[in-house]
C-alpha atoms as a PDB file:
ATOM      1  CA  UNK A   1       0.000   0.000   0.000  1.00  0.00           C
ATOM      2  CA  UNK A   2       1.439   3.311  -1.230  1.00  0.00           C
ATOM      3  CA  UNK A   3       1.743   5.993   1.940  1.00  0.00           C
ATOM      4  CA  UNK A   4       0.775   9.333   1.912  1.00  0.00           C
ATOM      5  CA  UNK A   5       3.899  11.851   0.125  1.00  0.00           C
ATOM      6  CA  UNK A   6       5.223  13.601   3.023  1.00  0.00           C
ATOM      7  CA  UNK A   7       7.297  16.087  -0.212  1.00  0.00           C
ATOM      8  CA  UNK A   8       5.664  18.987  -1.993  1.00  0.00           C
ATOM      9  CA  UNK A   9       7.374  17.994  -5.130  1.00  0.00           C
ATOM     10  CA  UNK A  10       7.148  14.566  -6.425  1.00  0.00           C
ATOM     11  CA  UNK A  11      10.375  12.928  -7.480  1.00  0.00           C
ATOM     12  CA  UNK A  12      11.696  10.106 -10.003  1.00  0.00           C
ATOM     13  CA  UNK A  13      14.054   7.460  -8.652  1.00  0.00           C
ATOM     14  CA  UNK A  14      15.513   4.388 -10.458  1.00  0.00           C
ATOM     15  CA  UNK A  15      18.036   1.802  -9.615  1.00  0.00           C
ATOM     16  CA  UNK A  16      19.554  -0.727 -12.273  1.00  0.00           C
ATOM     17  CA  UNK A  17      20.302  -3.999 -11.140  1.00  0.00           C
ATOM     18  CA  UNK A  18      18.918  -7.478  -9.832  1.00  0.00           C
ATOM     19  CA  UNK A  19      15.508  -8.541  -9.629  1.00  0.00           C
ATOM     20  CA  UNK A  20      15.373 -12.131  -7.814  1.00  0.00           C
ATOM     21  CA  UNK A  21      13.297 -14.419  -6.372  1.00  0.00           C
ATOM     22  CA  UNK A  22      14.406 -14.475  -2.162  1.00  0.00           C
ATOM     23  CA  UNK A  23      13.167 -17.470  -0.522  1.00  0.00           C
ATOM     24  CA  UNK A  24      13.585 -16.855   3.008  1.00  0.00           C
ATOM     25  CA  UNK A  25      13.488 -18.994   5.673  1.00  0.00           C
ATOM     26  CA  UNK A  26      13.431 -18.485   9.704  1.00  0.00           C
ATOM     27  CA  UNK A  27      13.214 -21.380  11.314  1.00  0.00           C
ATOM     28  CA  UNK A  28      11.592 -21.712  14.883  1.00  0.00           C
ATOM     29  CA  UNK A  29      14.596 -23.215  16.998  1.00  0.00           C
ATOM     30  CA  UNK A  30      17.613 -24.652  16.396  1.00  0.00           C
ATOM     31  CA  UNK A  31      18.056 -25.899  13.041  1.00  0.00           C
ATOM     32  CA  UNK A  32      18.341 -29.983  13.147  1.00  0.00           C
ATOM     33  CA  UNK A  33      20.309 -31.997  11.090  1.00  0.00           C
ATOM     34  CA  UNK A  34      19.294 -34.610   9.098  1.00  0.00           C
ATOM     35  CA  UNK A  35      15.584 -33.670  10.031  1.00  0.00           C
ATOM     36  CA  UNK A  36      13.169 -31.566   9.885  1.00  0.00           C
ATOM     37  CA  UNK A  37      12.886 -28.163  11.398  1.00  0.00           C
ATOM     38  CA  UNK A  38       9.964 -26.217  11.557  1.00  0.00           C
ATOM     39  CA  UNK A  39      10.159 -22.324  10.011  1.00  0.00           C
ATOM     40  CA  UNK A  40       8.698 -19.781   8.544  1.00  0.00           C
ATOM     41  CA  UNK A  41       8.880 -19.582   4.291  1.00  0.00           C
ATOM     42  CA  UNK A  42       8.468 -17.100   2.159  1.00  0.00           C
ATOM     43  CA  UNK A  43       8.935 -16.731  -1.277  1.00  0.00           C
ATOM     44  CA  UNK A  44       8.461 -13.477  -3.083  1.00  0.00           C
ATOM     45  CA  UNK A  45      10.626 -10.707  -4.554  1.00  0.00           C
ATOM     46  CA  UNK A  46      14.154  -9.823  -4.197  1.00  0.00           C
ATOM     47  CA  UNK A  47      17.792  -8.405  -5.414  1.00  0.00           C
ATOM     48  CA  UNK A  48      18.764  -4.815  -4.314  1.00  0.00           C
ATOM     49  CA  UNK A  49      17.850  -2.808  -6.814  1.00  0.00           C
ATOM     50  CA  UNK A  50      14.218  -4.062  -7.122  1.00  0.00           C
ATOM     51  CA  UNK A  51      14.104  -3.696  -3.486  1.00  0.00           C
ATOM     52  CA  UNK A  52      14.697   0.008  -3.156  1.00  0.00           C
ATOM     53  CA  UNK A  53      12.554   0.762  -6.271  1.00  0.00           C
ATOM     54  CA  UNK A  54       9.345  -1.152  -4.066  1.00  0.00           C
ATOM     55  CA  UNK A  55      10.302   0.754  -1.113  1.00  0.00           C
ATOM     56  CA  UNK A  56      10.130   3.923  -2.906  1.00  0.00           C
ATOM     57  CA  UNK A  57       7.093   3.145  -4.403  1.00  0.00           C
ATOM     58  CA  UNK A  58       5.674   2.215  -1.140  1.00  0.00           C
ATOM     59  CA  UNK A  59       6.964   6.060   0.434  1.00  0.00           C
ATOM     60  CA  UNK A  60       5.018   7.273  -2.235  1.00  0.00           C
ATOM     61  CA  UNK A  61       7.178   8.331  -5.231  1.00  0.00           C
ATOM     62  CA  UNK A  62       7.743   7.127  -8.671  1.00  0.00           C
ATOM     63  CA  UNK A  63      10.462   4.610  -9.094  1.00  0.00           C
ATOM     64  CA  UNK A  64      11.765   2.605 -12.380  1.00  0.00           C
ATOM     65  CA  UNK A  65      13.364  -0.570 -12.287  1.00  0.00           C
ATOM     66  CA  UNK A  66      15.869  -1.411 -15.179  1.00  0.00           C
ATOM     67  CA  UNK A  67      16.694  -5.394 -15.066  1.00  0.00           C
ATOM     68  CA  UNK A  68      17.309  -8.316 -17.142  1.00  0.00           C
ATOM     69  CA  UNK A  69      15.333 -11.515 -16.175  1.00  0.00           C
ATOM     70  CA  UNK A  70      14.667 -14.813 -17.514  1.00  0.00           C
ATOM     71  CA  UNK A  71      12.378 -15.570 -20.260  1.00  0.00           C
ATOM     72  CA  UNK A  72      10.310 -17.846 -17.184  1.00  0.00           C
ATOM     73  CA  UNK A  73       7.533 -18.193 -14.773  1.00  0.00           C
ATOM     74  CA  UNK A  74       9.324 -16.516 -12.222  1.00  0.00           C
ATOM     75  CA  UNK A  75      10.294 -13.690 -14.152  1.00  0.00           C
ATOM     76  CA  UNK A  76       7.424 -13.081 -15.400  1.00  0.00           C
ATOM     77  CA  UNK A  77       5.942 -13.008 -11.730  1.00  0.00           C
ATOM     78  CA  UNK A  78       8.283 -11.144  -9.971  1.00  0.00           C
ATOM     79  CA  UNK A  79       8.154  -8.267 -13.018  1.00  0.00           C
ATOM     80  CA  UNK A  80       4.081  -8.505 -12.313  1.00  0.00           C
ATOM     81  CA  UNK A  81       4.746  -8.211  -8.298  1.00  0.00           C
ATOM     82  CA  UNK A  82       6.786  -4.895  -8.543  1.00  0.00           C
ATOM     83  CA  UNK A  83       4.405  -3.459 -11.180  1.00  0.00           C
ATOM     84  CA  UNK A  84       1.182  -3.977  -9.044  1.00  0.00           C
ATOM     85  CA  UNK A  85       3.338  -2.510  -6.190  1.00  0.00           C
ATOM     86  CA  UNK A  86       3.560   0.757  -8.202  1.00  0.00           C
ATOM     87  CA  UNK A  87       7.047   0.309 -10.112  1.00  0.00           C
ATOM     88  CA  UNK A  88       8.102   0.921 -13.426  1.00  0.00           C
ATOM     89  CA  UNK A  89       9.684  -1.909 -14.934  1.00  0.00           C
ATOM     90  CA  UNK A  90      12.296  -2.302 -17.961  1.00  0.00           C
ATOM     91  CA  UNK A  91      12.995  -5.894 -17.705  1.00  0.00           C
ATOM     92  CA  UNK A  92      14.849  -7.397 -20.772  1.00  0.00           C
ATOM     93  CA  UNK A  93      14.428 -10.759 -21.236  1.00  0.00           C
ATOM     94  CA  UNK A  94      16.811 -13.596 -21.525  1.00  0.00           C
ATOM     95  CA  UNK A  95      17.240 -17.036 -21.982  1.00  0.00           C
ATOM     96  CA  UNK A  96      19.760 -17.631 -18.367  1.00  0.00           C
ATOM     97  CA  UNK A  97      17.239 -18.280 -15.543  1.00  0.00           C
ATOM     98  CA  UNK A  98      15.818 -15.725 -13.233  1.00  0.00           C
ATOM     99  CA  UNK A  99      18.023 -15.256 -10.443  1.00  0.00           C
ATOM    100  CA  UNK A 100      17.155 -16.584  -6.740  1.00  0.00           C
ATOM    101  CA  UNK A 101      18.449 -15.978  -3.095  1.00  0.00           C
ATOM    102  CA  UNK A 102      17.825 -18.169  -0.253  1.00  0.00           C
ATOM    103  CA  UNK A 103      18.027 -16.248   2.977  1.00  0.00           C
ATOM    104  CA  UNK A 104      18.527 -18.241   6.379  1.00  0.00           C
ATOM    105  CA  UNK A 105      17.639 -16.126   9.475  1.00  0.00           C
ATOM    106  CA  UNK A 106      19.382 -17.193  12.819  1.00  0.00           C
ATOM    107  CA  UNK A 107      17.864 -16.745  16.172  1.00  0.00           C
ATOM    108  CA  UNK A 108      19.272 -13.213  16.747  1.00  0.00           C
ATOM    109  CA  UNK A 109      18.051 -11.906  12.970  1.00  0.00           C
ATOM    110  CA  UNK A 110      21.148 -13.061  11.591  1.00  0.00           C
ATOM    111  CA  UNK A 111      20.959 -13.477   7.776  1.00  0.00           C
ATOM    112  CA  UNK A 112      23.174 -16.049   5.680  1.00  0.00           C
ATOM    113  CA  UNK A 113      22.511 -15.794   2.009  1.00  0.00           C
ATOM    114  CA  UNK A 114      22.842 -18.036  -0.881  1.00  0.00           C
ATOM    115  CA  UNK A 115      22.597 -16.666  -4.559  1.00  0.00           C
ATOM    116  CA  UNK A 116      22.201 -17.441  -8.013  1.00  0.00           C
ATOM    117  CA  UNK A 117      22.131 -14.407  -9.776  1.00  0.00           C
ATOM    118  CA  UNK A 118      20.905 -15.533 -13.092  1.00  0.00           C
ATOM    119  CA  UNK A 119      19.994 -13.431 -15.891  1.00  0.00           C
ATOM    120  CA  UNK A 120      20.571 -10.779 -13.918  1.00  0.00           C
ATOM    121  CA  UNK A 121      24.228  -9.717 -14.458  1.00  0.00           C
ATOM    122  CA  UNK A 122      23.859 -10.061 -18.575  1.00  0.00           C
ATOM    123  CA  UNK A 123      22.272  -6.988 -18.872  1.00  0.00           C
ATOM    124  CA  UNK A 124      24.468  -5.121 -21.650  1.00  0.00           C
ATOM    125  CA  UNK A 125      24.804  -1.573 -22.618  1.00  0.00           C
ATOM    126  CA  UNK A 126      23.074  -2.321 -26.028  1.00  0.00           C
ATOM    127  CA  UNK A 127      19.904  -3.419 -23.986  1.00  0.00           C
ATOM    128  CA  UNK A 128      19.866   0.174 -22.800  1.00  0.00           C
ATOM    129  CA  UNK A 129      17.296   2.586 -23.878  1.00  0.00           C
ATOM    130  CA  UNK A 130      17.590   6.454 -23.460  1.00  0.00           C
ATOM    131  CA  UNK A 131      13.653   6.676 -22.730  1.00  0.00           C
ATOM    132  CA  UNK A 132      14.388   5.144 -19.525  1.00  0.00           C
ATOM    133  CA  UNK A 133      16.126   7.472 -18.030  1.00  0.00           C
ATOM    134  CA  UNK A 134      14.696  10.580 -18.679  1.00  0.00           C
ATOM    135  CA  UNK A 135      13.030  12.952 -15.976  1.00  0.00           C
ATOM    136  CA  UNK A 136      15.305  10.853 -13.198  1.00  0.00           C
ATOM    137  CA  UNK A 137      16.132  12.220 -10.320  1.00  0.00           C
ATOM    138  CA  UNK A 138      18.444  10.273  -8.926  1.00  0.00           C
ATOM    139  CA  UNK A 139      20.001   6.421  -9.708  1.00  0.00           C
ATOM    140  CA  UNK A 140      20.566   3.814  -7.522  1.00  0.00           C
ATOM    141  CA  UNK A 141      23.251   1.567  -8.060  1.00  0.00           C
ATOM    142  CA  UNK A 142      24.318  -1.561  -6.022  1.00  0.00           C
ATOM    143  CA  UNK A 143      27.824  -2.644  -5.813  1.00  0.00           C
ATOM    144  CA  UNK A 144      26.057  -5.699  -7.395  1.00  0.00           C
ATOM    145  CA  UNK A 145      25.837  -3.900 -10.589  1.00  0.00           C
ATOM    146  CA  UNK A 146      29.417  -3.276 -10.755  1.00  0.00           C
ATOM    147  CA  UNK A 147      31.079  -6.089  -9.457  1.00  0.00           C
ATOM    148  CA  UNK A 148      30.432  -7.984 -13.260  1.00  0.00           C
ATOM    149  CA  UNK A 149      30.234  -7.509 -16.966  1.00  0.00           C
ATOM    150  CA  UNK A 150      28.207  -6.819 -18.534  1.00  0.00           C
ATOM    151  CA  UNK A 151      26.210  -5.577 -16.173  1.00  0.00           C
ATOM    152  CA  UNK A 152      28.969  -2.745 -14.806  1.00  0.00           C
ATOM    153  CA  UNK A 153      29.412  -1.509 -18.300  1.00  0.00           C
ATOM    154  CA  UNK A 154      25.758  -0.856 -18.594  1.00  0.00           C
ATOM    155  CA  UNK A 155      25.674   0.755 -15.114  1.00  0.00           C
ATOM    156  CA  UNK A 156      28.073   2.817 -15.961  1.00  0.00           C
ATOM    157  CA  UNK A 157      25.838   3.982 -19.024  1.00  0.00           C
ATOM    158  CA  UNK A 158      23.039   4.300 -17.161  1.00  0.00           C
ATOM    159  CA  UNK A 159      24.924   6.158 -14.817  1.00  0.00           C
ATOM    160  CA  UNK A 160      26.138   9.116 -18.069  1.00  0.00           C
ATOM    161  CA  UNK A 161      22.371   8.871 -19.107  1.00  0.00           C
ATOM    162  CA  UNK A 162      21.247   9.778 -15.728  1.00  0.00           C
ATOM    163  CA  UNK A 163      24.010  12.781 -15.186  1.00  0.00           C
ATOM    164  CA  UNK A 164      23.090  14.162 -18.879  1.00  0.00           C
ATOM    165  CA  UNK A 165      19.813  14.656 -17.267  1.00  0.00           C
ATOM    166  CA  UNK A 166      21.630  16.515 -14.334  1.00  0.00           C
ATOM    167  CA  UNK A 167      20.498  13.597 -12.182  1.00  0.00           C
ATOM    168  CA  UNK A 168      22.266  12.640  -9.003  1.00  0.00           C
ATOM    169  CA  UNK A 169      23.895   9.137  -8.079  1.00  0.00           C
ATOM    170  CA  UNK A 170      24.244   7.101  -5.434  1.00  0.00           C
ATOM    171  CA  UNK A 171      25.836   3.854  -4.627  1.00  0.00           C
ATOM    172  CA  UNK A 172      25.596   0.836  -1.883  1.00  0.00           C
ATOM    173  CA  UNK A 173      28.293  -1.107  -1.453  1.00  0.00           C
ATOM    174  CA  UNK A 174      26.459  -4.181  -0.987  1.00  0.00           C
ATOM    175  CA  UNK A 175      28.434  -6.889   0.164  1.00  0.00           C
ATOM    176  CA  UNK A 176      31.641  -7.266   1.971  1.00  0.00           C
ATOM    177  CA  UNK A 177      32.556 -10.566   0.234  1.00  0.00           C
ATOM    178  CA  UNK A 178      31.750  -9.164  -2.554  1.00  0.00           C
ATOM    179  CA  UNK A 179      33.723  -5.964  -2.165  1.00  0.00           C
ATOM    180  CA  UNK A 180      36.818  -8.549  -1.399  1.00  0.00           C
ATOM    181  CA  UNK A 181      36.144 -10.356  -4.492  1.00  0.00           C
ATOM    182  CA  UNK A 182      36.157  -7.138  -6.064  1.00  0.00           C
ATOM    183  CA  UNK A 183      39.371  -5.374  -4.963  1.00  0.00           C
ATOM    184  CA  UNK A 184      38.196  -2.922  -2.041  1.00  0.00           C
ATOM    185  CA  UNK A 185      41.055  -0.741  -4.170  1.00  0.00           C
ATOM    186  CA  UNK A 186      39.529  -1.676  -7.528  1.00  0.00           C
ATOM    187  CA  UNK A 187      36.132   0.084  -5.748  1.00  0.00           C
ATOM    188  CA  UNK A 188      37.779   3.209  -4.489  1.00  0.00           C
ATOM    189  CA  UNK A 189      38.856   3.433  -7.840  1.00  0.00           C
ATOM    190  CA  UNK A 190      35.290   2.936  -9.785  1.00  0.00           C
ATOM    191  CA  UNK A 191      33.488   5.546  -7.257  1.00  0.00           C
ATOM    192  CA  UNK A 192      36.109   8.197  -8.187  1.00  0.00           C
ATOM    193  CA  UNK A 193      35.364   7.300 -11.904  1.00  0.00           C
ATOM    194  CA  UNK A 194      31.470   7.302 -11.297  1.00  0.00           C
ATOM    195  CA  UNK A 195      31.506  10.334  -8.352  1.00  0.00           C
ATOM    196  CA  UNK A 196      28.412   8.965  -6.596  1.00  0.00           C
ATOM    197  CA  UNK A 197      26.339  11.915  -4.551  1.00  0.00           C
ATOM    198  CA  UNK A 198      25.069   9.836  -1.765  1.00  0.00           C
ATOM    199  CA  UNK A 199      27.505   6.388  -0.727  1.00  0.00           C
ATOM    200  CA  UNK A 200      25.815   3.910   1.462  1.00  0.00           C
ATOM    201  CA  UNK A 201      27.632   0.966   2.967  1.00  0.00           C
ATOM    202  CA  UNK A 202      27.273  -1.309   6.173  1.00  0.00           C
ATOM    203  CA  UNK A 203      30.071  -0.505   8.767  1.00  0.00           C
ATOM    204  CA  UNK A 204      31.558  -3.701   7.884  1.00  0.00           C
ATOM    205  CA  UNK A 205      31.615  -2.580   4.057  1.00  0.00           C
ATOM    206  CA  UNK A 206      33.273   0.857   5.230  1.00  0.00           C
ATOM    207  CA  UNK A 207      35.645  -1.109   6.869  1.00  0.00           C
ATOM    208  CA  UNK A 208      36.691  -2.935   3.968  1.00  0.00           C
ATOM    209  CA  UNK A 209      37.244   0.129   2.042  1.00  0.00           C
ATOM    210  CA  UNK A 210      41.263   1.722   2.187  1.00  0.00           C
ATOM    211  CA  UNK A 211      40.019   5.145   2.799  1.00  0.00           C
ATOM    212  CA  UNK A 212      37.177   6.516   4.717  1.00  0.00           C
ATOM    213  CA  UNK A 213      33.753   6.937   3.045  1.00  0.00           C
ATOM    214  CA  UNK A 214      33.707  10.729   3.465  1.00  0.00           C
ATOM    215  CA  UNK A 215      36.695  10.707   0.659  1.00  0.00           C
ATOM    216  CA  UNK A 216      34.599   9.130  -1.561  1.00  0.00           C
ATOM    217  CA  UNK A 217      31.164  10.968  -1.887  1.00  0.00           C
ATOM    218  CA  UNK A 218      30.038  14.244  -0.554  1.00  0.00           C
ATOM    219  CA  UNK A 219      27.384  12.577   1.640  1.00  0.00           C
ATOM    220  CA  UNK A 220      27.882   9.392   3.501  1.00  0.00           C
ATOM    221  CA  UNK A 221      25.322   6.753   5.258  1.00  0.00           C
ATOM    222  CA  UNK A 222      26.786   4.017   7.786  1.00  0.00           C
ATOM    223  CA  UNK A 223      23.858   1.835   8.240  1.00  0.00           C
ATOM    224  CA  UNK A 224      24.540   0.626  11.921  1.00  0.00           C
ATOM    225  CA  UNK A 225      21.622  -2.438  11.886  1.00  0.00           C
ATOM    226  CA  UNK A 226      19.666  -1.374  15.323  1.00  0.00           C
ATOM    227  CA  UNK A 227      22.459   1.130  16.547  1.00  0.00           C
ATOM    228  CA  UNK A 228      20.781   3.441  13.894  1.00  0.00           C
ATOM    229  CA  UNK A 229      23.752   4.848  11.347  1.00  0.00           C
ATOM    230  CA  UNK A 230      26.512   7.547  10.732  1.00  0.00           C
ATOM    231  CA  UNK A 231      25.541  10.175   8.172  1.00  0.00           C
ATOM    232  CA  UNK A 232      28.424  12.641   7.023  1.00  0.00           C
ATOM    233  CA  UNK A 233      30.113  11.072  10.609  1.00  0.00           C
ATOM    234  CA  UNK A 234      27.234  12.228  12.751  1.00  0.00           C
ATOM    235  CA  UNK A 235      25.426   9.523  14.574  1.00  0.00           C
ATOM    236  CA  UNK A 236      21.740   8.888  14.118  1.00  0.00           C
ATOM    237  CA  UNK A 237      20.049   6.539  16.817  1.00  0.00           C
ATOM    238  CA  UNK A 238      17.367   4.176  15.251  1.00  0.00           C
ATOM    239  CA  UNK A 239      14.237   3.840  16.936  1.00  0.00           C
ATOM    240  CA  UNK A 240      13.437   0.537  18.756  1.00  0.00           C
ATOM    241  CA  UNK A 241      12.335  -2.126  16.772  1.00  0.00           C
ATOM    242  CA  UNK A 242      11.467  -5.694  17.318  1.00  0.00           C
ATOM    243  CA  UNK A 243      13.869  -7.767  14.475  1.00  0.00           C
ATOM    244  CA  UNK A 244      11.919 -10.021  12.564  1.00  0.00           C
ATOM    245  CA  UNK A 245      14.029 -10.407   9.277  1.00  0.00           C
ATOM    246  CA  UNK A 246      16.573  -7.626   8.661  1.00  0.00           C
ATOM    247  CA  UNK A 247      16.568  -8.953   5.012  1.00  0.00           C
ATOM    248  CA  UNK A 248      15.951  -5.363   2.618  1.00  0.00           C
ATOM    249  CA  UNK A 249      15.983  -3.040   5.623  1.00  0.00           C
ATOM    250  CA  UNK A 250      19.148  -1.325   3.811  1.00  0.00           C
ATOM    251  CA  UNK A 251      17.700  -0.836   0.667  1.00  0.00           C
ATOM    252  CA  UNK A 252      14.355   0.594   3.154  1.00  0.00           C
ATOM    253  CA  UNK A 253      16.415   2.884   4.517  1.00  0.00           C
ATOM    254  CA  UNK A 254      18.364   4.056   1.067  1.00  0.00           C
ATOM    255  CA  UNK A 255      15.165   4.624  -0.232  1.00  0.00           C
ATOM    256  CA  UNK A 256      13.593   6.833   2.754  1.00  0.00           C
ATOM    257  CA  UNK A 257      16.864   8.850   2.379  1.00  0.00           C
ATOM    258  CA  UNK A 258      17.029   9.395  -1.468  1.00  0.00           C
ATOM    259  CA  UNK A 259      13.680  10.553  -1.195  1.00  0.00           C
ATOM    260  CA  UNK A 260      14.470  13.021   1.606  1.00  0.00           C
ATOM    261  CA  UNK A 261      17.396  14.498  -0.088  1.00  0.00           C
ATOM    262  CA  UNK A 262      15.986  15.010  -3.458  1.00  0.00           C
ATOM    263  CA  UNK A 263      12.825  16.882  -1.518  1.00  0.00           C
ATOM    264  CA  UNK A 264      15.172  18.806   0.000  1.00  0.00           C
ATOM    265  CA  UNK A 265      15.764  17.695   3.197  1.00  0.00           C
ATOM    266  CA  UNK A 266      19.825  18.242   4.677  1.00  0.00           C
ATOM    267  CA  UNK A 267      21.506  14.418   5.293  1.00  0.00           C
ATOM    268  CA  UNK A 268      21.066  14.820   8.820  1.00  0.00           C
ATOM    269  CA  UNK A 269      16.823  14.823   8.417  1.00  0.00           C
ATOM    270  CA  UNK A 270      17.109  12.544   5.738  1.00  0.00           C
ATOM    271  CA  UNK A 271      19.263  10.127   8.417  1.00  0.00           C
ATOM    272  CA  UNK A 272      16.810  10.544  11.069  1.00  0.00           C
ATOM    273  CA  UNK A 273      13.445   9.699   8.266  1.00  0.00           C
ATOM    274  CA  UNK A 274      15.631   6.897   7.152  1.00  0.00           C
ATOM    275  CA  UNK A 275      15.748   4.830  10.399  1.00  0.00           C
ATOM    276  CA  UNK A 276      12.758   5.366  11.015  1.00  0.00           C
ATOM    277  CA  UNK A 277      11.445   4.020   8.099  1.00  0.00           C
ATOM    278  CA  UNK A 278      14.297   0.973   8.004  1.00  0.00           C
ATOM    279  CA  UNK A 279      13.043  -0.102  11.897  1.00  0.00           C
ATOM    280  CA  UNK A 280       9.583  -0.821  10.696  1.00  0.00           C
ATOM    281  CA  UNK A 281      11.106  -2.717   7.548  1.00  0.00           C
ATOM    282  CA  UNK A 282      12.638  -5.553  10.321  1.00  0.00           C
ATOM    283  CA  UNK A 283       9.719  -6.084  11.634  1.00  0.00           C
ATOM    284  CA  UNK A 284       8.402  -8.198   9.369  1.00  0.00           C
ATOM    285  CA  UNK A 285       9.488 -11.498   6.966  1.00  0.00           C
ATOM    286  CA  UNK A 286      10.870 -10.365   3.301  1.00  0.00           C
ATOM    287  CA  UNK A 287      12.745  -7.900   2.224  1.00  0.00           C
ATOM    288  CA  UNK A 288       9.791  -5.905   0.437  1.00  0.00           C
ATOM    289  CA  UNK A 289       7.263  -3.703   2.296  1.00  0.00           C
ATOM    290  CA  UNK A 290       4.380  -5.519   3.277  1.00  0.00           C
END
């Protein structure tokens, strides 16, 4: 359900990148091997950059998705899911397999992930159309996007498209294995390339990086989990919250604070909405608003 605009002036964001299926699972108790454990499923919609475009569709502003998926069943109902939810969706289709992430959550809201990323990370710059990016405001762009070709190549594009526009940029660092994988060097180097606006990262992601975050954008997000986050090295306290499944409360939370920023709002107010809107996101199961 779409909430009321809080922002005189309605905005555009997109974000290019992964749209999955998650499959997430909490059991209830100890897990039991070679048996059977009792849990909680649920299968539905994932990969970052559809979940900030369905969190800022559910804050009440336009959002566009640009994806590849598979040619499939699950494609075509995950595209369907994030349409009814209020997105815009380029999806280019593909014969790889949608993508999928299983999601394990421990006891203490934990999260260990497995992923097939699928069709996802073939998206090329060819696939590209100019259409889609006029009138935004601002582009999101996972780590995940950049971390592979062809994908990074066509994030990188997307990126130009977006700036010719005289949109702004930001960027989540994603993952720290990834960001290892990567070269946390090879990064620094690609965000001085693509100058993001905004930089969002986990404090474990910051740490992985060989300079601090403020070098690297003019306004920085820590996400601190429950401990609330850093913005521009100022802490913000979270509310309380009751941790269900922390799955997608990052990309909650990058959402809440685009939004703020492009409506006006200085980092610190756009910190403080952010939380906010990231506790309720952990409340729940899935990484999507409810």
């Amino acid at each position: 359900m779409r909430k009321t605009r809080g922002y005189p002036r309605e905005v555009l964001l997109a974000a290019i990148g992964d749209l999955v299926l998650d499959i997430t699972i909490a059991p209830h108790g100890d897990l039991r091997t070679n048996d059977d454990t009792p849990a909680s499923i649920r299968v539905g919609g994932g990969g970052q950059a559809a979940n900030f475009c369905a969190w800022v569709a559910a804050l009440g502003e336009r959002s566009r998705l640009v994806t590849r998926i598979g040619d499939d069943d699950a494609g075509r109902r995950l595209e369907a899911e994030l349409e009814s939810g209020g997105v815009e969706v380029h999806a280019v289709r593909a014969a790889e397999p949608t993508g999928a992430i299983a999601v394990l959550i421990g006891p203490g809201g934990e999260r260990t992930m497995a992923t097939q990323r699928g069709a996802s990370v073939g998206l090329r710059r060819d696939d590209l159309r100019p259409e889609w990016f006029v009138g935004v405001d601002l582009i999101h762009v996972p780590a995940y996007s950049l971390f592979r070709e062809p994908l990074a190549t066509a994030a990188r594009t997307a990126i130009e498209m977006v700036r010719l526009g005289r949109g702004r940029v930001s960027v989540d660092l994603s993952s720290v294995a990834g960001l290892v994988d990567y070269g946390p060097a090879r990064m620094m180097s690609e965000l001085a390339r693509i100058k993001p606006d905004i930089l969002f990262a986990t404090a474990a992601e910051a740490d992985a990086m060989p300079v601090a975050l403020d070098s690297l954008a003019p306004v920085t997000a820590v996400k601190l989990g429950a401990a609330g986050c850093i913005v521009c090295g100022r802490r913000i306290a979270s509310p309380a919250a009751d941790v269900v499944d922390p799955t997608g409360a990052g990309d909650a939370f990058a959402a809440a604070f685009g939004i703020a920023i492009l409506s006006g709002e200085g980092p610190q107010r756009a910190g403080e909405h952010a939380v906010r809107v990231a506790a309720a996101a952990v409340a729940k199961v899935g990484a999507r608003p409810a």
